[in-house]
C-alpha atoms as a PDB file:
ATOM      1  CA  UNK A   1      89.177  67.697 113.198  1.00  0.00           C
ATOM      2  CA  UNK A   2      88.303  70.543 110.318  1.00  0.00           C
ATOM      3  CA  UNK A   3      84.869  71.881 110.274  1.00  0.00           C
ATOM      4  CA  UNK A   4      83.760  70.374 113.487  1.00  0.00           C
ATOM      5  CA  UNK A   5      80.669  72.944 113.788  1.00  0.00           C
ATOM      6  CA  UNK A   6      79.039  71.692 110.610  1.00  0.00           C
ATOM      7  CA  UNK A   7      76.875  68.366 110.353  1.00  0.00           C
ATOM      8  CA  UNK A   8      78.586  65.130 108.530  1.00  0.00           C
ATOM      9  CA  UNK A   9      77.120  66.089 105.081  1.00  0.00           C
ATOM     10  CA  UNK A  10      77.985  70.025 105.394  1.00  0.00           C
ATOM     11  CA  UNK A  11      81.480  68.685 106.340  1.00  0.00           C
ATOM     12  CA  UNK A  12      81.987  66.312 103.245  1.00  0.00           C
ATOM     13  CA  UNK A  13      81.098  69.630 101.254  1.00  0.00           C
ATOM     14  CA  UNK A  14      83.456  71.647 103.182  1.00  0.00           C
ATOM     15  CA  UNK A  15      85.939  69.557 102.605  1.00  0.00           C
ATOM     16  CA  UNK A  16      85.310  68.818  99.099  1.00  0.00           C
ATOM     17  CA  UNK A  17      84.841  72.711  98.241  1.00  0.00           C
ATOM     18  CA  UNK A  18      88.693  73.602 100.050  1.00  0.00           C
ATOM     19  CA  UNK A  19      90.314  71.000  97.904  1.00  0.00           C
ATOM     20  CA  UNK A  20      88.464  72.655  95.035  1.00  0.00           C
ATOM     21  CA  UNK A  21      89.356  76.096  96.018  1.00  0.00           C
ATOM     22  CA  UNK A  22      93.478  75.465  96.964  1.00  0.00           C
ATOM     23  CA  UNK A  23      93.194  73.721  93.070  1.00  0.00           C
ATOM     24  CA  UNK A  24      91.629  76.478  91.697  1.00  0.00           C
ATOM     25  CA  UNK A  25      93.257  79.629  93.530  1.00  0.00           C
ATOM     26  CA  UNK A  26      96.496  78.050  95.567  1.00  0.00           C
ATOM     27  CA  UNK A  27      96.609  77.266  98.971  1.00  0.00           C
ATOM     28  CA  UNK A  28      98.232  80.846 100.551  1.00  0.00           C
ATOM     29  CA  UNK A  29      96.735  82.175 103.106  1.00  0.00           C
ATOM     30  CA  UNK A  30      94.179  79.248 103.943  1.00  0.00           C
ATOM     31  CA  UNK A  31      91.994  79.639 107.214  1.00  0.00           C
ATOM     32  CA  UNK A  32      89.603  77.553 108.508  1.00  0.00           C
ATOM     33  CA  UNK A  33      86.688  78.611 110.437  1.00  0.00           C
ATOM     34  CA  UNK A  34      88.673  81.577 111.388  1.00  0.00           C
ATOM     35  CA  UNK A  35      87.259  85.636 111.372  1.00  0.00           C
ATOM     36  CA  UNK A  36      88.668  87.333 108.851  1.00  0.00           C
ATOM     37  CA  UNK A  37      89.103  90.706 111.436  1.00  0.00           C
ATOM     38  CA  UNK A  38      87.540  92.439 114.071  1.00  0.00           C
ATOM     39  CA  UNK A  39      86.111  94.409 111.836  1.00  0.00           C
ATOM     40  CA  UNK A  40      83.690  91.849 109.547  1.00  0.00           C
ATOM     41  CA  UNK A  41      81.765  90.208 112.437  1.00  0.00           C
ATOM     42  CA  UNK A  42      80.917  86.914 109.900  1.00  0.00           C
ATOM     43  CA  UNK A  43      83.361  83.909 110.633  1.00  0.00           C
ATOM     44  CA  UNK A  44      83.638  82.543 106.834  1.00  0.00           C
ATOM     45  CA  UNK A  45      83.672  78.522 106.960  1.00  0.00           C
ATOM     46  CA  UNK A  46      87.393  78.974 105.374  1.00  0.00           C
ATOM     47  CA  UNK A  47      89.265  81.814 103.348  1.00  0.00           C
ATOM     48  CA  UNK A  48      91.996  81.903 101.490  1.00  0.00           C
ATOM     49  CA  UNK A  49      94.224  84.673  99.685  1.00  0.00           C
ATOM     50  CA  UNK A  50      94.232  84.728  95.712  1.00  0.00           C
ATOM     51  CA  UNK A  51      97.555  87.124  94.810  1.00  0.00           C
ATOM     52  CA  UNK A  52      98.721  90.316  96.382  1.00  0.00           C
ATOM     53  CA  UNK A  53      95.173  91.593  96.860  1.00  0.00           C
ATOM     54  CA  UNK A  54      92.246  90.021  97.243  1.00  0.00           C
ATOM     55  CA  UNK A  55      90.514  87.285  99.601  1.00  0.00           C
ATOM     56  CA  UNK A  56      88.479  84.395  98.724  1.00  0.00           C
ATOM     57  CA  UNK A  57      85.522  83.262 101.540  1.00  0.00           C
ATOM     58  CA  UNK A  58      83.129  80.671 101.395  1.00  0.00           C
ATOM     59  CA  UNK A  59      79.729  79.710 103.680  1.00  0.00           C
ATOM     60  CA  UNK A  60      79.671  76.221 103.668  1.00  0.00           C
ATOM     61  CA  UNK A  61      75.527  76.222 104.608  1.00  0.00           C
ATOM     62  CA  UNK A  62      72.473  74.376 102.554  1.00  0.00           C
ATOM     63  CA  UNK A  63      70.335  76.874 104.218  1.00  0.00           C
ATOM     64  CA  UNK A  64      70.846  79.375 101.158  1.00  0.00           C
ATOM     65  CA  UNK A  65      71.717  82.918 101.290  1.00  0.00           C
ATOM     66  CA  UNK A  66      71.503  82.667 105.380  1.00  0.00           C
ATOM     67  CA  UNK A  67      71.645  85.369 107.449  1.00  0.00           C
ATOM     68  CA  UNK A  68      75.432  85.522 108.267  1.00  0.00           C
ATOM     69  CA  UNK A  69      75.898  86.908 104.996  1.00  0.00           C
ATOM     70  CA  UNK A  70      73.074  89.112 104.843  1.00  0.00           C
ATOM     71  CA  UNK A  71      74.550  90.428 107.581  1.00  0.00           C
ATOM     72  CA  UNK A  72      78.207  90.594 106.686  1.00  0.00           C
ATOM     73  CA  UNK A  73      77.807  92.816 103.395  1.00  0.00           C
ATOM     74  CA  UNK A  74      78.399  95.835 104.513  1.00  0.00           C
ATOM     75  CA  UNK A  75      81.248  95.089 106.272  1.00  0.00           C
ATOM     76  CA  UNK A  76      82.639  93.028 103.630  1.00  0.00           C
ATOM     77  CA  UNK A  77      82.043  96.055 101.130  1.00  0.00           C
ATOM     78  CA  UNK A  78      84.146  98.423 103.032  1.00  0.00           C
ATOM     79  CA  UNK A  79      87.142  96.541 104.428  1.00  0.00           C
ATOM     80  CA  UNK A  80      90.426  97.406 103.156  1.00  0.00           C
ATOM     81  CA  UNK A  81      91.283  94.055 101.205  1.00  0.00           C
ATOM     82  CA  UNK A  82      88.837  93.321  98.520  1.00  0.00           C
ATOM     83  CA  UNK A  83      87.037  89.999  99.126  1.00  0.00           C
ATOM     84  CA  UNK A  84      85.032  87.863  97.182  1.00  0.00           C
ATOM     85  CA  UNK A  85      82.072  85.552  99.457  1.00  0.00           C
ATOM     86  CA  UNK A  86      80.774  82.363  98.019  1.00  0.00           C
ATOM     87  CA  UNK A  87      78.142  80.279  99.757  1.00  0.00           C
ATOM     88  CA  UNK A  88      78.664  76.156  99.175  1.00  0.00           C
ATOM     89  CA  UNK A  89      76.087  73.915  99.145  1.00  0.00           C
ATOM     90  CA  UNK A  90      74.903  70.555  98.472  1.00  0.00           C
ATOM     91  CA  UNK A  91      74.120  70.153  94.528  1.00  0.00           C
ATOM     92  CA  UNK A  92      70.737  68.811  96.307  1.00  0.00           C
ATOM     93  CA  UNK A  93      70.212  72.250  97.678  1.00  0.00           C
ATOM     94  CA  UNK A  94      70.931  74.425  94.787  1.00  0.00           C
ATOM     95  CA  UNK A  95      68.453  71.951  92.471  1.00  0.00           C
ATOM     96  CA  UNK A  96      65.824  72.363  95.661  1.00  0.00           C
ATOM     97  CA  UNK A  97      65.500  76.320  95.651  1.00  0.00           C
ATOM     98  CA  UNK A  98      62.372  77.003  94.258  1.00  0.00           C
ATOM     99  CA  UNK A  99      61.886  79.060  90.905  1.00  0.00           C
ATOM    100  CA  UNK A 100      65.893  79.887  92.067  1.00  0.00           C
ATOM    101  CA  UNK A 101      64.593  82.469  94.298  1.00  0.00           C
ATOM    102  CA  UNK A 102      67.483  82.501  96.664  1.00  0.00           C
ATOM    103  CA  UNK A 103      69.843  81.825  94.635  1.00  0.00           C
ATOM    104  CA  UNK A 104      69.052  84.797  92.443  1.00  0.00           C
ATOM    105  CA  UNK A 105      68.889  86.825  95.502  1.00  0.00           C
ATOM    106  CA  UNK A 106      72.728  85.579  96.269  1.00  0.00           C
ATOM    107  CA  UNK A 107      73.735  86.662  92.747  1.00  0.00           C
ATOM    108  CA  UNK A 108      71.757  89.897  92.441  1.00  0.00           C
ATOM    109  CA  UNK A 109      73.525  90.789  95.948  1.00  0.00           C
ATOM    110  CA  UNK A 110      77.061  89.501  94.390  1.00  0.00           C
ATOM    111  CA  UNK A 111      77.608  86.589  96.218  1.00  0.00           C
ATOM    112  CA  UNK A 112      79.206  83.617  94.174  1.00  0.00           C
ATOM    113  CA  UNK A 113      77.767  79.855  94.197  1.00  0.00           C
ATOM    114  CA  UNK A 114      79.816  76.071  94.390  1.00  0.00           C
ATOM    115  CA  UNK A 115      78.181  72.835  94.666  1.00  0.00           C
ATOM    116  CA  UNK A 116      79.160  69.760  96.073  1.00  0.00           C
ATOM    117  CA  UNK A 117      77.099  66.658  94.759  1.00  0.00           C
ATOM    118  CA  UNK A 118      76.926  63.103  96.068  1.00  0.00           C
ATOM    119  CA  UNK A 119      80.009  62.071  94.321  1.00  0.00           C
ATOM    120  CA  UNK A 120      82.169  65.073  96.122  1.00  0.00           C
ATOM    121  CA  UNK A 121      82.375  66.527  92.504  1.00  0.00           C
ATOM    122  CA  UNK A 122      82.556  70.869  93.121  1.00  0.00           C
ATOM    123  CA  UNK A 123      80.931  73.076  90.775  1.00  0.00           C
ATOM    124  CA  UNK A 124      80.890  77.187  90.670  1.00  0.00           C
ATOM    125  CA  UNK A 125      77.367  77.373  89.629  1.00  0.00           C
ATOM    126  CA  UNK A 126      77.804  80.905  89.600  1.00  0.00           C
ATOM    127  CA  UNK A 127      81.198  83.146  89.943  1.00  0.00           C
ATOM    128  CA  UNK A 128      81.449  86.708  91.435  1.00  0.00           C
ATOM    129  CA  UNK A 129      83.958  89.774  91.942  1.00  0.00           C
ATOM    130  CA  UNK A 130      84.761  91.290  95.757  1.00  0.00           C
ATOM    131  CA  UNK A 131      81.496  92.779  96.957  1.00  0.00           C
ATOM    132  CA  UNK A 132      83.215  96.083  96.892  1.00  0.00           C
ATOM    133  CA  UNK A 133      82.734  95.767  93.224  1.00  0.00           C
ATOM    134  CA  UNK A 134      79.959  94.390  92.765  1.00  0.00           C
ATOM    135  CA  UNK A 135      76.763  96.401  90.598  1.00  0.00           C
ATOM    136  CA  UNK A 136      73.720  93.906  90.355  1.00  0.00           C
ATOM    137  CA  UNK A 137      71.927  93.404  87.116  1.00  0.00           C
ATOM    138  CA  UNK A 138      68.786  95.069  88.273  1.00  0.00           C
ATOM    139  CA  UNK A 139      70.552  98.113  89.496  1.00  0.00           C
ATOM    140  CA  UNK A 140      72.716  98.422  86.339  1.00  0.00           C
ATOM    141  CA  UNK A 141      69.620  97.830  84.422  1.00  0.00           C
ATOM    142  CA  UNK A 142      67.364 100.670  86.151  1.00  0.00           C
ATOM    143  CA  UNK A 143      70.358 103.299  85.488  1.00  0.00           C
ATOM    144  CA  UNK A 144      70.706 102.815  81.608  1.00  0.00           C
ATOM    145  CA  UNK A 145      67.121 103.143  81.238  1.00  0.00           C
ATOM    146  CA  UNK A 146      66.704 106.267  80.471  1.00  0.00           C
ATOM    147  CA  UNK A 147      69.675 105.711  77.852  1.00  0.00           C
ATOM    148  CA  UNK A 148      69.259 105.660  73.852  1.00  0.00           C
ATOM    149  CA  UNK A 149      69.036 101.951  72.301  1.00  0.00           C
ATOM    150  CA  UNK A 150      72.799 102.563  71.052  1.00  0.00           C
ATOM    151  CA  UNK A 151      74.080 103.568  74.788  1.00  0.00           C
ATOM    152  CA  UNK A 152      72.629 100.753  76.255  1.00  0.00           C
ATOM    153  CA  UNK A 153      74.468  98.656  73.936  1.00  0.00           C
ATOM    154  CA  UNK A 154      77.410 100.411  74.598  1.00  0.00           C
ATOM    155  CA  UNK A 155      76.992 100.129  78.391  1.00  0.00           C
ATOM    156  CA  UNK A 156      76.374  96.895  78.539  1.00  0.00           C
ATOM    157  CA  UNK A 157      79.273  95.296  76.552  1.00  0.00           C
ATOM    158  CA  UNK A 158      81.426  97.885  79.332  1.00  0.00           C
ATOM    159  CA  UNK A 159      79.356  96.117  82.190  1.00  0.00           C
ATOM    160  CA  UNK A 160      80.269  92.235  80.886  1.00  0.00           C
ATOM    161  CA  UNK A 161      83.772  93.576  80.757  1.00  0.00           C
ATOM    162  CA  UNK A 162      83.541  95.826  84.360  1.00  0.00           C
ATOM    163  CA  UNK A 163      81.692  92.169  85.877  1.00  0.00           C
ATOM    164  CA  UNK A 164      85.663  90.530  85.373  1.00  0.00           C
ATOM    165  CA  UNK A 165      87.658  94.156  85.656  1.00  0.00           C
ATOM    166  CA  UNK A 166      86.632  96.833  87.250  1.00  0.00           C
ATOM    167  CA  UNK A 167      89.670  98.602  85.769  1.00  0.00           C
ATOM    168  CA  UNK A 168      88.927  97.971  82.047  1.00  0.00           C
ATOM    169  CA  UNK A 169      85.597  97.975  82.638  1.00  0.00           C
ATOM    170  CA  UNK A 170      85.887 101.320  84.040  1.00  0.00           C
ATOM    171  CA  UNK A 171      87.930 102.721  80.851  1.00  0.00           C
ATOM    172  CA  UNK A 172      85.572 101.106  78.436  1.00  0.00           C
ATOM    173  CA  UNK A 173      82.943 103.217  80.163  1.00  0.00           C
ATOM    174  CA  UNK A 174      84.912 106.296  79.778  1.00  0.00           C
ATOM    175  CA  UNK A 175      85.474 105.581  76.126  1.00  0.00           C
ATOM    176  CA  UNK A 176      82.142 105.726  75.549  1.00  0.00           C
ATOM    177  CA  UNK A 177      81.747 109.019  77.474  1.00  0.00           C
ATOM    178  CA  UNK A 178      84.360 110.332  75.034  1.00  0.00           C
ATOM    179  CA  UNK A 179      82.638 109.538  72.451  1.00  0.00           C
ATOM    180  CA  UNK A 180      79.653 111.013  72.790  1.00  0.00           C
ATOM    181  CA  UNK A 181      81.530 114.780  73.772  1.00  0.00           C
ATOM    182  CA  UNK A 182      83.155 113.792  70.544  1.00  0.00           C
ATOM    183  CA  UNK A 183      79.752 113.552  68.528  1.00  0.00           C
ATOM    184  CA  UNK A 184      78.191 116.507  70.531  1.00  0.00           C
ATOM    185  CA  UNK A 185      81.412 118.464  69.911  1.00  0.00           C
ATOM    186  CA  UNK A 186      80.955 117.836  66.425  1.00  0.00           C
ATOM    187  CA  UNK A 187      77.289 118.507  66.047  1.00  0.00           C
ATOM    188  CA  UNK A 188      78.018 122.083  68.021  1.00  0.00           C
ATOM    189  CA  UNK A 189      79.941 123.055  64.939  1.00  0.00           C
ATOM    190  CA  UNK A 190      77.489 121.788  62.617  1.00  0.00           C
ATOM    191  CA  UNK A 191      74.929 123.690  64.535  1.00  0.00           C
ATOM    192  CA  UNK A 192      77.086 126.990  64.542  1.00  0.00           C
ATOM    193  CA  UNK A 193      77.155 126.748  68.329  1.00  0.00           C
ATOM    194  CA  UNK A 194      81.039 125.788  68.321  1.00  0.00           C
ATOM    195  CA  UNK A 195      83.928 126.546  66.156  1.00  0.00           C
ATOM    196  CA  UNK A 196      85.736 124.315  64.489  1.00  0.00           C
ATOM    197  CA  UNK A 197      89.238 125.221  65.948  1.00  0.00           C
ATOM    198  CA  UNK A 198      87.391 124.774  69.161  1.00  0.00           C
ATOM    199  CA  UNK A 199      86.264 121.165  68.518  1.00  0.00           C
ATOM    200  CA  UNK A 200      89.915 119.562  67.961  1.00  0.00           C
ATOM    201  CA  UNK A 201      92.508 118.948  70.237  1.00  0.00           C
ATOM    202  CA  UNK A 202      92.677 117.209  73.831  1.00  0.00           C
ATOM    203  CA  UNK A 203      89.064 116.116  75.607  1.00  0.00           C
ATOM    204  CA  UNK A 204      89.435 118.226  78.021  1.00  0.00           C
ATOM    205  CA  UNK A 205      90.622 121.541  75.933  1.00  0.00           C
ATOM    206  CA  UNK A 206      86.956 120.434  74.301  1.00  0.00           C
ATOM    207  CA  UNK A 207      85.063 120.583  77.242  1.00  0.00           C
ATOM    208  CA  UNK A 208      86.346 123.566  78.487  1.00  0.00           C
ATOM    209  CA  UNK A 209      85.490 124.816  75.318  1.00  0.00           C
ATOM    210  CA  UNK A 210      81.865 124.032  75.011  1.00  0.00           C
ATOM    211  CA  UNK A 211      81.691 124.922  78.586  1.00  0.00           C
ATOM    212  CA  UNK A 212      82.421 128.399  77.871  1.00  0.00           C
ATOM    213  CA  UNK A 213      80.120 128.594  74.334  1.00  0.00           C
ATOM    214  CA  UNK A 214      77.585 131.024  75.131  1.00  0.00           C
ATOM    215  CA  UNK A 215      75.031 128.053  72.805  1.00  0.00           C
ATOM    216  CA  UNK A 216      75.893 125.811  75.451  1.00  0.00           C
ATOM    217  CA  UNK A 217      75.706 128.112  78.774  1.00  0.00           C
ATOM    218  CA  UNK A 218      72.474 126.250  79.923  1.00  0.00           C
ATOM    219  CA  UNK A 219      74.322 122.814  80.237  1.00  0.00           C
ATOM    220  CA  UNK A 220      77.331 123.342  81.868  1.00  0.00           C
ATOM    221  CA  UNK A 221      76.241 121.303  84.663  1.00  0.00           C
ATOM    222  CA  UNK A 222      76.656 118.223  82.347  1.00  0.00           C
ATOM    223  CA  UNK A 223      79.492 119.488  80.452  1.00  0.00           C
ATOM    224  CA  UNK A 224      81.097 120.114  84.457  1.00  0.00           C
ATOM    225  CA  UNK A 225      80.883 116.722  85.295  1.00  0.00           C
ATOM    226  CA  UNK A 226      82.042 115.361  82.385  1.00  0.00           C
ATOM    227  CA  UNK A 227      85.035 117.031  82.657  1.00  0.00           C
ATOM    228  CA  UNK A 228      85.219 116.276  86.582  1.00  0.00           C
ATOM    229  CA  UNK A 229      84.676 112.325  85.399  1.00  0.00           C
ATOM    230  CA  UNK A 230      87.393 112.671  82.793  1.00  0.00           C
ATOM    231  CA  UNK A 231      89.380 114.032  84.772  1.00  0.00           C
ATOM    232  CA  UNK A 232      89.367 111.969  88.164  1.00  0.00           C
ATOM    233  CA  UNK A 233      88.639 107.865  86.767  1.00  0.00           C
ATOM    234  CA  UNK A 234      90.707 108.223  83.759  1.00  0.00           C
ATOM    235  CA  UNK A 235      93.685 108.572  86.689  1.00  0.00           C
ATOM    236  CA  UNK A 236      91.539 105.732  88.629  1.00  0.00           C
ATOM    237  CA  UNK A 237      91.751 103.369  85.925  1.00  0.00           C
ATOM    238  CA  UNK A 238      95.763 104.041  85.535  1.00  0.00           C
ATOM    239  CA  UNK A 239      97.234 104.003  88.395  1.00  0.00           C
ATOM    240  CA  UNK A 240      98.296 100.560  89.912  1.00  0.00           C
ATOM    241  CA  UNK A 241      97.258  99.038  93.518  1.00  0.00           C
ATOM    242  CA  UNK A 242     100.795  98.749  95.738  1.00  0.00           C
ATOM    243  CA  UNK A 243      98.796  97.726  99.126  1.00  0.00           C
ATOM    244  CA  UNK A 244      95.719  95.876  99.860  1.00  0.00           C
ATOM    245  CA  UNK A 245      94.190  99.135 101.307  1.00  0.00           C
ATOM    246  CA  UNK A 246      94.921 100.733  97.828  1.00  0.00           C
ATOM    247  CA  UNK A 247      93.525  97.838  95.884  1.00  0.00           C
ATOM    248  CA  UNK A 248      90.238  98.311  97.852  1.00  0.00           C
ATOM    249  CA  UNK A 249      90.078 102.213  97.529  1.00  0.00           C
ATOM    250  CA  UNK A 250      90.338 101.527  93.481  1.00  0.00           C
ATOM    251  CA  UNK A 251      87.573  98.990  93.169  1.00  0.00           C
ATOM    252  CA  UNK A 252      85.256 101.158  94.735  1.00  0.00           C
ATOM    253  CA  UNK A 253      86.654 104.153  92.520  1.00  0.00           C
ATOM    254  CA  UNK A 254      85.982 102.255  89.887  1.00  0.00           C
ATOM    255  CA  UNK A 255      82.572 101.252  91.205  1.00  0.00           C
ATOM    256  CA  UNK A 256      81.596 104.708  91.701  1.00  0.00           C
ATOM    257  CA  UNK A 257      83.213 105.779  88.121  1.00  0.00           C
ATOM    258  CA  UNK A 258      80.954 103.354  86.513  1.00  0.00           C
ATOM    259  CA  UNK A 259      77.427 104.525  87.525  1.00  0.00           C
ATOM    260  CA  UNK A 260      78.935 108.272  87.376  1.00  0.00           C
ATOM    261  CA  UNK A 261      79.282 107.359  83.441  1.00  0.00           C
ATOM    262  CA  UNK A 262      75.975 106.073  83.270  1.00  0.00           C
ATOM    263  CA  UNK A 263      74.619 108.969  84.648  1.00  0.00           C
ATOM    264  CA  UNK A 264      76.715 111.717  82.953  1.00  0.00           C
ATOM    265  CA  UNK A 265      75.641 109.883  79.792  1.00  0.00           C
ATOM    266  CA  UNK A 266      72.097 110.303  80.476  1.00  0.00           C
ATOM    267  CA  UNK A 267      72.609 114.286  81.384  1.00  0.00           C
ATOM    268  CA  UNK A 268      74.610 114.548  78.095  1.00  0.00           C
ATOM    269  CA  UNK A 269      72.306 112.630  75.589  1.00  0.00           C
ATOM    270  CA  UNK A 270      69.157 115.573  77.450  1.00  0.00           C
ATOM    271  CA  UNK A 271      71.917 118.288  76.415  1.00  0.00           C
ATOM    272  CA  UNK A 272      71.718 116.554  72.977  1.00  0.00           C
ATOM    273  CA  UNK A 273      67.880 116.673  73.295  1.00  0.00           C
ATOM    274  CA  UNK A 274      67.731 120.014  73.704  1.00  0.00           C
ATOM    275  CA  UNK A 275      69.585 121.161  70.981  1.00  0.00           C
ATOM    276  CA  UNK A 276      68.617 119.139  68.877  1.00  0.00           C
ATOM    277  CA  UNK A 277      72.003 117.529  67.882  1.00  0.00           C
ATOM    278  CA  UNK A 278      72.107 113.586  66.462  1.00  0.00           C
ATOM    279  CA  UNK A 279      75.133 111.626  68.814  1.00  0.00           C
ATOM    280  CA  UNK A 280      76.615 109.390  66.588  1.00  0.00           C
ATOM    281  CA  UNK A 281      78.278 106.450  69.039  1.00  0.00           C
ATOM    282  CA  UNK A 282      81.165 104.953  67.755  1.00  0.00           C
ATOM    283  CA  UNK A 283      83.023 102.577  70.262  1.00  0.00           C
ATOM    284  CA  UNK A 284      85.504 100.412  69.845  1.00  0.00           C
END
C-alpha cells in the first residue's frame, strides 16, 4: 500500500494531491516516499520530474511548515537539479492557521501550497519556483528601498516576471540597468562631464568611457560593477541549460544577477546624487 507512514486522512490527501500532480505536470519520474539523494536528507512524501530539468516534491503533513522542510532548505537550494517543494494539506488545515502565520512563513521561505478538501478536490493555494530561485517578498522589498519611486516600479514589474523566469526576469532587470547608464550617460554630456562622441555606441564602449572621465573618477566603483554585471548575466541570461547541473548553476546566476541589479542601481542613482544629474527611466 502507498503512503503507509501517513494516518487515513493524510493518505486520502496524498493520494488525492499525486493524481493532481501526474494531471498537472505528467507522471515521469514519479517516486513515492522515496529520498531524492544522499545529499538532501528530507524524504519528500512523493516527487516527480517536470521536463529535462527540474523536480517537483511535495510534504503531505497538516502540521504546516514542519520541520523536515525547515530543515531541508539548504540542501534543496544547492543540489544540482532545481526543485520546487510544496507542502499538502487538508483544506481544514490551511483555513485553521491562524492570521496565516505559517502559511506566510511557507511562502516568504518559497515553499508552494495544495489543498485537499473533504470532497478530494486539490487546490494550489499558493505556487512557487525551485528554492534555488527563490527571493522572498520581504527580502526583495528591503533591497529596493533605498531606490527612487520610478526604480521601484521598474524593479518590481522585473520581480513578477523573475517570480515565473528567472531568465527573463533576469534580462528585464538588466534592461533597466541599461537604462539608467543610458540617462546618466546622457546627463554627463549635458553636464560637460562627457562628450558626446563618447556617449553613443555599445554599453559597454559607454562605460568604459565614463569610467575613464576625469568628472566621473570618484565613482568608478559603480561604473566597475556595472560593467562587471553587464558583462557576466547578460551571457547568464543567454546561454541555454544542456544538463540538470547546468540548469541549477543558471538559476542561481540568475538569482545572484537579480539582487546585483538592485544593488548596482542603488550605487548608480548615489552617483546621480552626487552630480546632480536627473535619470530619466524609460523601460520597456
Amino acid at each position: 500500500m502507498t503512503f503507509e507512514t501517513l494516518s487515513e486522512r493524510l493518505r486520502v490527501v496524498a493520494v488525492r494531491a499525486l493524481a493532481f500532480c501526474k494531471e498537472r505536470y505528467g507522471s515521469n519520474g514519479v517516486k513515492i516516499e522515496e529520498g531524492i539523494d544522499d545529499a538532501i536528507m528530507w524524504r519528500p512524501s512523493f516527487y516527480l520530474k517536470v521536463g529535462k530539468f527540474k523536480l517537483i516534491a511535495v510534504e503531505v503533513e497538516d502540521n504546516l511548515y514542519p520541520g523536515s522542510l525547515k530543515g531541508a532548505a539548504h540542501d534543496i537550494s544547492h543540489y544540482d537539479f532545481p526543485i520546487a517543494v510544496y507542502q499538502a494539506c487538508t483544506l481544514e488545515a490551511y483555513l485553521g492557521d491562524p492570521n496565516h502565520k505559517n502559511i506566510n512563513l511557507l511562502k516568504n521561505h518559497g515553499f508552494g501550497i495544495i489543498t485537499v478538501d473533504e470532497d478530494g478536490n486539490a487546490v494550489i493555494q499558493h505556487s512557487c519556483v525551485p528554492l534555488a530561485q527563490h527571493i522572498s517578498p520581504d527580502s526583495f522589498e528591503r533591497a529596493i528601498s533605498k531606490l527612487s519611486p520610478k526604480m521601484k516600479v521598474a524593479f518590481r514589474s522585473a520581480y513578477a516576471v523573475y517570480q515565473t523566469s528567472e531568465t527573463q526576469g533576469l534580462q528585464d532587470a538588466g534592461q533597466i540597468i541599461e537604462a539608467i547608464l543610458t540617462s546618466i550617460a546622457d546627463q554627463a554630456v549635458k553636464k560637460g562631464d562627457l562628450t558626446a562622441s563618447s556617449s553613443g555606441g555599445a554599453l559597454a564602449n559607454r562605460i568604459d568611457n565614463m569610467y575613464g572621465a576625469q568628472p566621473l573618477a570618484g565613482h568608478r566603483a559603480a561604473l566597475g560593477g556595472a560593467r562587471e554585471f553587464v558583462q557576466e548575466f547578460r551571457n547568464t541570461a543567454s546561454h541555454p541549460a544542456k544538463s540538470a547541473k547546468q540548469a541549477a548553476e543558471k538559476i542561481r546566476k540568475c538569482r545572484e544577477g537579480f539582487l546585483d541589479a538592485i544593488n548596482i542601481a542603488s550605487k548608480l542613482r548615489a552617483l546621480a546624487k552626487a552630480k546632480g544629474y536627473t535619470i530619466k527611466l524609460h523601460v520597456g
